[in-house]
C-alpha atoms as a PDB file:
ATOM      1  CA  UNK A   1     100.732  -1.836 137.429  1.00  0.00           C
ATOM      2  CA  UNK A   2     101.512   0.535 135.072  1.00  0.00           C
ATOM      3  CA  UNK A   3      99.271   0.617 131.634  1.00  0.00           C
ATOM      4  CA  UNK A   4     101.256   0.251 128.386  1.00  0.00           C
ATOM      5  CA  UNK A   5     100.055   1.231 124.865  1.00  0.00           C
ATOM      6  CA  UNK A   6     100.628   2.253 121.486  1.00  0.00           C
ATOM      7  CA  UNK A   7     101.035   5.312 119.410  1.00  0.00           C
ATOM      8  CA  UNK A   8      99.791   6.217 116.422  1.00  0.00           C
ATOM      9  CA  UNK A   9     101.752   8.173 114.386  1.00  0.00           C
ATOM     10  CA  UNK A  10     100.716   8.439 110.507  1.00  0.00           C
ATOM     11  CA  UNK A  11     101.833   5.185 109.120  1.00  0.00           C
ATOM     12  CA  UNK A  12     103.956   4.032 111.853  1.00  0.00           C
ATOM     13  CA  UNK A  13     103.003   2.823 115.100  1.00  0.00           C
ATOM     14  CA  UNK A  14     105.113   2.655 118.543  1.00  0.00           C
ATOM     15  CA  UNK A  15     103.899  -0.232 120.415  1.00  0.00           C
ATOM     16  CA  UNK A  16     104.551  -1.489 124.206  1.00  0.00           C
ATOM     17  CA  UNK A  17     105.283   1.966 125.421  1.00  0.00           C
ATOM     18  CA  UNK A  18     104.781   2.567 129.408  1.00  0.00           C
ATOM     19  CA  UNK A  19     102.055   5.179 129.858  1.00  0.00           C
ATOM     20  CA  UNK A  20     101.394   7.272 133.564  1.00  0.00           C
ATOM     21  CA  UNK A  21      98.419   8.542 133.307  1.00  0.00           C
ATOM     22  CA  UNK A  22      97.778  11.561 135.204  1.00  0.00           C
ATOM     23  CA  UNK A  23      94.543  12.224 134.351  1.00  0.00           C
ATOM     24  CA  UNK A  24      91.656  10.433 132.458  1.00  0.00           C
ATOM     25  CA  UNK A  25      88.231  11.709 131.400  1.00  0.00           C
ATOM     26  CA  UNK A  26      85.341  10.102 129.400  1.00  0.00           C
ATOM     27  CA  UNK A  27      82.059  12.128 128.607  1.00  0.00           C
ATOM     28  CA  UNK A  28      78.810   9.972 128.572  1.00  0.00           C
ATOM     29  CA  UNK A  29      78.380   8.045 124.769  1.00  0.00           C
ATOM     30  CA  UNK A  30      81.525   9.527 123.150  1.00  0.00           C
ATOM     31  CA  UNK A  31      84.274   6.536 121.790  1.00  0.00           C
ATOM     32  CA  UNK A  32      87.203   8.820 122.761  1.00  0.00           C
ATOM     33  CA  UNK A  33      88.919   9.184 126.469  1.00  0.00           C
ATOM     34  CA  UNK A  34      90.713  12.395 127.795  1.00  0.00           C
ATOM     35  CA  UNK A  35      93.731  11.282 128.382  1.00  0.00           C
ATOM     36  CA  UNK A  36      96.963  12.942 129.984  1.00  0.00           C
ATOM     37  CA  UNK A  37     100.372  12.263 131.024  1.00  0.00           C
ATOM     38  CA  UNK A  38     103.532  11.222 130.193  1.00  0.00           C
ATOM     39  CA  UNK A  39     104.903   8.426 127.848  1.00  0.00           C
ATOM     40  CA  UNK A  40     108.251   6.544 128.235  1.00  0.00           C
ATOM     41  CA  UNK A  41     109.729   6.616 124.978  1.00  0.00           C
ATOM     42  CA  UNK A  42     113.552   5.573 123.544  1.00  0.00           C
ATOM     43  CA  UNK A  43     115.572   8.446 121.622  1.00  0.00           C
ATOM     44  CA  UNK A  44     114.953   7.143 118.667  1.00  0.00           C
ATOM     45  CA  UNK A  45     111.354   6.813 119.469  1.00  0.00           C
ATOM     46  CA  UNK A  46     111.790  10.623 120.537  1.00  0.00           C
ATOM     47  CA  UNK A  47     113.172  11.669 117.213  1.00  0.00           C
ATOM     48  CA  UNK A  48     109.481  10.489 115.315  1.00  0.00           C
ATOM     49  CA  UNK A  49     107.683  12.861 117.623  1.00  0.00           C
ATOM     50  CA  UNK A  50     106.309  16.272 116.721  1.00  0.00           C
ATOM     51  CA  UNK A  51     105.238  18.430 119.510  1.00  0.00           C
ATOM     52  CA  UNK A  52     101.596  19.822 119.167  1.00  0.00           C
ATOM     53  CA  UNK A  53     100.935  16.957 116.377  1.00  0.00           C
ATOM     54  CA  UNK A  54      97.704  15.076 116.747  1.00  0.00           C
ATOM     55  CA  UNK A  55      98.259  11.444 117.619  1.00  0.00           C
ATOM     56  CA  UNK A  56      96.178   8.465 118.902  1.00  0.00           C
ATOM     57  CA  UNK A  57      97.072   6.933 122.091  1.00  0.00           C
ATOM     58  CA  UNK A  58      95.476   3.486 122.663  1.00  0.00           C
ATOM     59  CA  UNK A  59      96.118   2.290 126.128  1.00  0.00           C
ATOM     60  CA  UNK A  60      95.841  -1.738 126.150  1.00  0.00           C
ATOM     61  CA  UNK A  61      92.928  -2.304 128.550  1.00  0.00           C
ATOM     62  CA  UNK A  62      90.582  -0.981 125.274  1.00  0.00           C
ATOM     63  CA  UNK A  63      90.843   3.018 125.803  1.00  0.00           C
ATOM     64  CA  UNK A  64      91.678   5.104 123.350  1.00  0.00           C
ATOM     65  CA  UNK A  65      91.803   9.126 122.672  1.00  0.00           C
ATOM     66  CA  UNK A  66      93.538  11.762 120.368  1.00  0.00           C
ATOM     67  CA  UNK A  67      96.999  13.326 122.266  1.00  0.00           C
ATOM     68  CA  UNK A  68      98.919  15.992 121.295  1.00  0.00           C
ATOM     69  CA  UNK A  69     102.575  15.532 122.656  1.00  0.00           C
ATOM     70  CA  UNK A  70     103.551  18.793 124.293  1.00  0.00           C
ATOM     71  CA  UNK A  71     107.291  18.526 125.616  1.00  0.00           C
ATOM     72  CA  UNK A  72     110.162  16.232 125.305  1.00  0.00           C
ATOM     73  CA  UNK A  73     112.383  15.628 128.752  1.00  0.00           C
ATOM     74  CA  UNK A  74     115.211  13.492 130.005  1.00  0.00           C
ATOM     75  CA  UNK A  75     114.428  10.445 132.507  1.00  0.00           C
ATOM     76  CA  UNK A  76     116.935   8.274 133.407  1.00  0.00           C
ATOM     77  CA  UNK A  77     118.505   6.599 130.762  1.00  0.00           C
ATOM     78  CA  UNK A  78     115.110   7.096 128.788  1.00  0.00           C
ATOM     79  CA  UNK A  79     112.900  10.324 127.488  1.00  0.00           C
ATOM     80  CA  UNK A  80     109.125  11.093 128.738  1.00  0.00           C
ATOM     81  CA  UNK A  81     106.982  12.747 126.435  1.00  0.00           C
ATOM     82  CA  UNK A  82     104.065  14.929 128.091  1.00  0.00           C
ATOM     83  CA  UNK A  83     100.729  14.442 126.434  1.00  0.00           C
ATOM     84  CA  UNK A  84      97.535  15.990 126.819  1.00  0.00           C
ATOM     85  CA  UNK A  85      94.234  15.615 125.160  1.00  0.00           C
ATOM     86  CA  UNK A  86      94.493  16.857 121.489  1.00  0.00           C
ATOM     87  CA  UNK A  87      92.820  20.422 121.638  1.00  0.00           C
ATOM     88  CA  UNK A  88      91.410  20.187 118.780  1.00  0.00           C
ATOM     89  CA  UNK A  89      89.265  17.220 120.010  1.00  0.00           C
ATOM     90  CA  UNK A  90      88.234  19.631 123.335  1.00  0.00           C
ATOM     91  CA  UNK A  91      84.549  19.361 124.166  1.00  0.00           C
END
């Protein structure tokens, strides 16, 4: 089963969106997670996004980390957005 989440974005938040994970990190006592990989997201859900803009992903099963959404690409009748950890969060 796939993990769904929520984005933060400023004010606004997208909730219930299907998250693949491709890769996941955590580093001993720190609160945020690594996270990578792709979120499925509507058009209009799309049009919110900036690319290279510091978000917060929280995933539902508690784990949360700062993303930075780096492309945009078709998928079926949908859109992924490609995340990876914010860089301005690397350790």
């Amino acid at each position: 089963m796939q993990p769904h989440g929520e984005l933060l974005i400023g004010g606004e938040t997208l909730h219930r969106l299907m998250v693949e994970l491709e890769k996941v990190d955590h580093e001993g006592e720190a609160c945020d997670w690594l996270l990578s990989g792709r979120l499925h997201v509507s058009s209009e859900q799309a049009a919110g996004l900036e690319l290279h803009r510091h978000y917060l992903l929280q995933l539902d099963d508690g784990r949360a980390g700062p993303i930075a959404v780096t492309r945009v690409e078709p998928h079926n009748d949908k859109l992924l957005a490609i995340f990876r950890p914010d860089p301005r969060n690397a350790r």
